[in-house]
Protein backbone atom coordinates (compact mmCIF):
# COMPACT_ATOMS: atom_id res chain seq x y z
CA UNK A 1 0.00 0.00 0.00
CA UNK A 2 1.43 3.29 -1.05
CA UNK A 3 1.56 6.00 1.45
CA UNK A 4 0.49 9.82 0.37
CA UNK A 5 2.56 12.72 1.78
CA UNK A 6 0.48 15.25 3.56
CA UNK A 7 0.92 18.81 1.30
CA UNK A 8 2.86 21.34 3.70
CA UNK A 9 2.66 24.88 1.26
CA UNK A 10 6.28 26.16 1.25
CA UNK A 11 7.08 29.97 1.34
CA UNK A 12 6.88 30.23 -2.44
CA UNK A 13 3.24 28.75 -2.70
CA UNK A 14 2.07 31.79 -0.28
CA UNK A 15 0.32 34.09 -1.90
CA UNK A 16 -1.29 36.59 0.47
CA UNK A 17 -4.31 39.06 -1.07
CA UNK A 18 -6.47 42.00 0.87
CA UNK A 19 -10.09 41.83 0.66
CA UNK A 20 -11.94 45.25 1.75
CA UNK A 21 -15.29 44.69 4.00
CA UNK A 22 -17.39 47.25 4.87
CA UNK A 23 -19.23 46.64 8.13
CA UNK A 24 -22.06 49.05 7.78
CA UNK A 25 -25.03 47.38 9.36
CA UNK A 26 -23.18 44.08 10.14
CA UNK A 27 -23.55 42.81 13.31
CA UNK A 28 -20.56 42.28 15.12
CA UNK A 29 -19.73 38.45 15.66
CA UNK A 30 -20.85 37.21 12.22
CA UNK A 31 -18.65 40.17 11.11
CA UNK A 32 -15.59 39.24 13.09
CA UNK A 33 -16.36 35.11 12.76
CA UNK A 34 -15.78 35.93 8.61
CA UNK A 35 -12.74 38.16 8.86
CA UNK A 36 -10.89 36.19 11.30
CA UNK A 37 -11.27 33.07 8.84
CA UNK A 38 -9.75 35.07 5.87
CA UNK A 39 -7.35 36.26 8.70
CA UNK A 40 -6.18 32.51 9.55
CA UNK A 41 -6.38 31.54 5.71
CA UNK A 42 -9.20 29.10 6.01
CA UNK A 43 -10.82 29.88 2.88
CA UNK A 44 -8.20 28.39 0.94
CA UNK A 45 -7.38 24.64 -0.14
CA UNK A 46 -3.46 25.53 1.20
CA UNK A 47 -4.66 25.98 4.54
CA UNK A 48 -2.21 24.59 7.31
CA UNK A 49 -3.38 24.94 10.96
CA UNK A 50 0.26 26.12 12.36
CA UNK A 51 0.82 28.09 9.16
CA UNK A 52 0.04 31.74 8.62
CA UNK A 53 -1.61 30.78 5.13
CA UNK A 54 -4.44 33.64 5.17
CA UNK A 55 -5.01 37.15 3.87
CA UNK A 56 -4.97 40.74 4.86
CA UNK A 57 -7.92 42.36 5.28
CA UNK A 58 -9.61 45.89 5.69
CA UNK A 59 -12.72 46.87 7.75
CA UNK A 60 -13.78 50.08 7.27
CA UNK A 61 -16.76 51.86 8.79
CA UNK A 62 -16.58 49.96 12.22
CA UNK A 63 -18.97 52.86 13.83
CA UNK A 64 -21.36 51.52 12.13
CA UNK A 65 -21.56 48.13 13.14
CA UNK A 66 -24.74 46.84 15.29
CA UNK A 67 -24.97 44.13 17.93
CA UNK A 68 -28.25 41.88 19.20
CA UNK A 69 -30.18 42.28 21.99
CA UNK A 70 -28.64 44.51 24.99
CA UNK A 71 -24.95 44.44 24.59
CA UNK A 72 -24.83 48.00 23.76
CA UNK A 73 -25.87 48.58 27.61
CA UNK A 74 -24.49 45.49 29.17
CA UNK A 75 -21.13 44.12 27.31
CA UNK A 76 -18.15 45.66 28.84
CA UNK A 77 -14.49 45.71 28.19
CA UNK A 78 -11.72 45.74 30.78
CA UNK A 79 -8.32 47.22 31.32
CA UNK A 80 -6.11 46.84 34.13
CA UNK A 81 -3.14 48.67 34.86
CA UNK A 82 -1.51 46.52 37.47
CA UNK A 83 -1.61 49.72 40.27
CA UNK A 84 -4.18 48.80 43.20
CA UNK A 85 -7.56 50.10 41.88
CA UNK A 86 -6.09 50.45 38.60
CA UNK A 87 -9.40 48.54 37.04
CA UNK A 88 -10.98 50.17 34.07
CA UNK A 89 -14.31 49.11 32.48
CA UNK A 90 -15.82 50.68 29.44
CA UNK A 91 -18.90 49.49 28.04
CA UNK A 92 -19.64 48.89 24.55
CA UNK A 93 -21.70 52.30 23.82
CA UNK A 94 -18.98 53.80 25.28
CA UNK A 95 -15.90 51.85 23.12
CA UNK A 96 -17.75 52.50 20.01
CA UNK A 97 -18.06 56.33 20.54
CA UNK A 98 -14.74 56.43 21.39
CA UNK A 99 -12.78 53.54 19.65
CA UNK A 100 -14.99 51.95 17.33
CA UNK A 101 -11.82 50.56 15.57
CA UNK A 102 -10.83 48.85 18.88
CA UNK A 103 -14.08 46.77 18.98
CA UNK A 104 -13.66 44.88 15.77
CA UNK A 105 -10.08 44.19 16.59
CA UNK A 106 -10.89 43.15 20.31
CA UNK A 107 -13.84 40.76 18.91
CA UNK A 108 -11.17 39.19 16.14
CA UNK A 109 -8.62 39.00 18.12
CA UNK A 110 -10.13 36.69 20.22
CA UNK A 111 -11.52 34.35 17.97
CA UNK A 112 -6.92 33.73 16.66
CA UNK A 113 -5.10 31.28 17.82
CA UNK A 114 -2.42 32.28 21.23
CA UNK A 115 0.74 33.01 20.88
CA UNK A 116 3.29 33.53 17.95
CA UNK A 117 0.92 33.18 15.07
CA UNK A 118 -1.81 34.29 16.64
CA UNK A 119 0.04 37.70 16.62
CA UNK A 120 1.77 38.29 13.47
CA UNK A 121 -1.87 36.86 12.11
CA UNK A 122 -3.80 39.90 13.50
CA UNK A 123 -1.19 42.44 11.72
CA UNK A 124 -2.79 41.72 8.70
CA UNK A 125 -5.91 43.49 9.94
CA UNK A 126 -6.49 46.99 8.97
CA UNK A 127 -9.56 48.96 11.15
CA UNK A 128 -10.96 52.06 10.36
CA UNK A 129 -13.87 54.11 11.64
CA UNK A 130 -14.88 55.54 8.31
CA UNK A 131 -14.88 54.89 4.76
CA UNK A 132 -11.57 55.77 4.07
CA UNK A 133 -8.47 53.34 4.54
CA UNK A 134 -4.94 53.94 3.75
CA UNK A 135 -4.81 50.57 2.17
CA UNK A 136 -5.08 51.49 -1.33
CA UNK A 137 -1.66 50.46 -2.65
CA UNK A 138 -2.44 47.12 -1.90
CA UNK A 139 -5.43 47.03 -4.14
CA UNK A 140 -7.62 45.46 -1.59
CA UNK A 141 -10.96 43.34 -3.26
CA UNK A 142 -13.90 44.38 -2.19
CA UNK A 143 -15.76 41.44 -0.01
CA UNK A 144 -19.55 40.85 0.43
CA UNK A 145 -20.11 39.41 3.76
């Protein structure tokens, strides 16, 4: 019985692409669920689980996102500075007036892998709060989600 070599894609076989998703009016786990798979490179027949196979991509109008039921009110996001009483909690009406960009990238970021990949993986994402995006040298495709 012949055995079949399991395909590892070398460096040369990479080739990464930027898609361009506008999340006006998506909500904001099926956004981030999508993006973090074209992120991790799961889309394509190459894919390798401790490879970073995917794409680049860039969200613009993250203000504009909505979420279900009463998150806007309820969700909260954390900081802690490591001084006593150093604990600083933000809820989600609050990130998205301030940092809408930081919402998308918080909600992605957590659906990566830990450690080395997971990091250089979420480089490849590009937030911005409007429509415009400094991304246009790299010719990014525009991406129905």
């Amino acid at each position: 019985m012949a055995k079949t070599k399991t395909y590892i894609p070398k460096k040369e076989d990479l080739h990464q692409k930027w898609f361009l998703v506008d999340a006006n009016g998506q909500v904001l786990g099926r956004l981030a669920t999508k993006v973090a798979s074209i992120l991790r490179g799961k889309h394509k027949a190459i894919f390798t689980p401790h490879m970073d196979t995917g794409d680049g991509v860039v969200v613009i109008n993250a203000e504009k996102i909505i979420v279900t039921g009463k998150k806007l009110k309820t969700k909260t996001y954390k900081r802690f500075s490591g001084y006593p009483g150093g604990l600083h909690t933000r809820t989600l009406e609050e990130m998205l007036k301030t940092k809408p960009e930081e919402v998308i990238v918080h909600a992605v970021k957590g659906m990566l892998p830990k450690g080395p990949l997971g990091r250089d993986t979420i480089k490849k994402l590009k937030v911005y709060a409007g429509d415009k995006h400094e991304q246009q040298a790299q010719k990014p495709e525009v991406m129905k989600i």
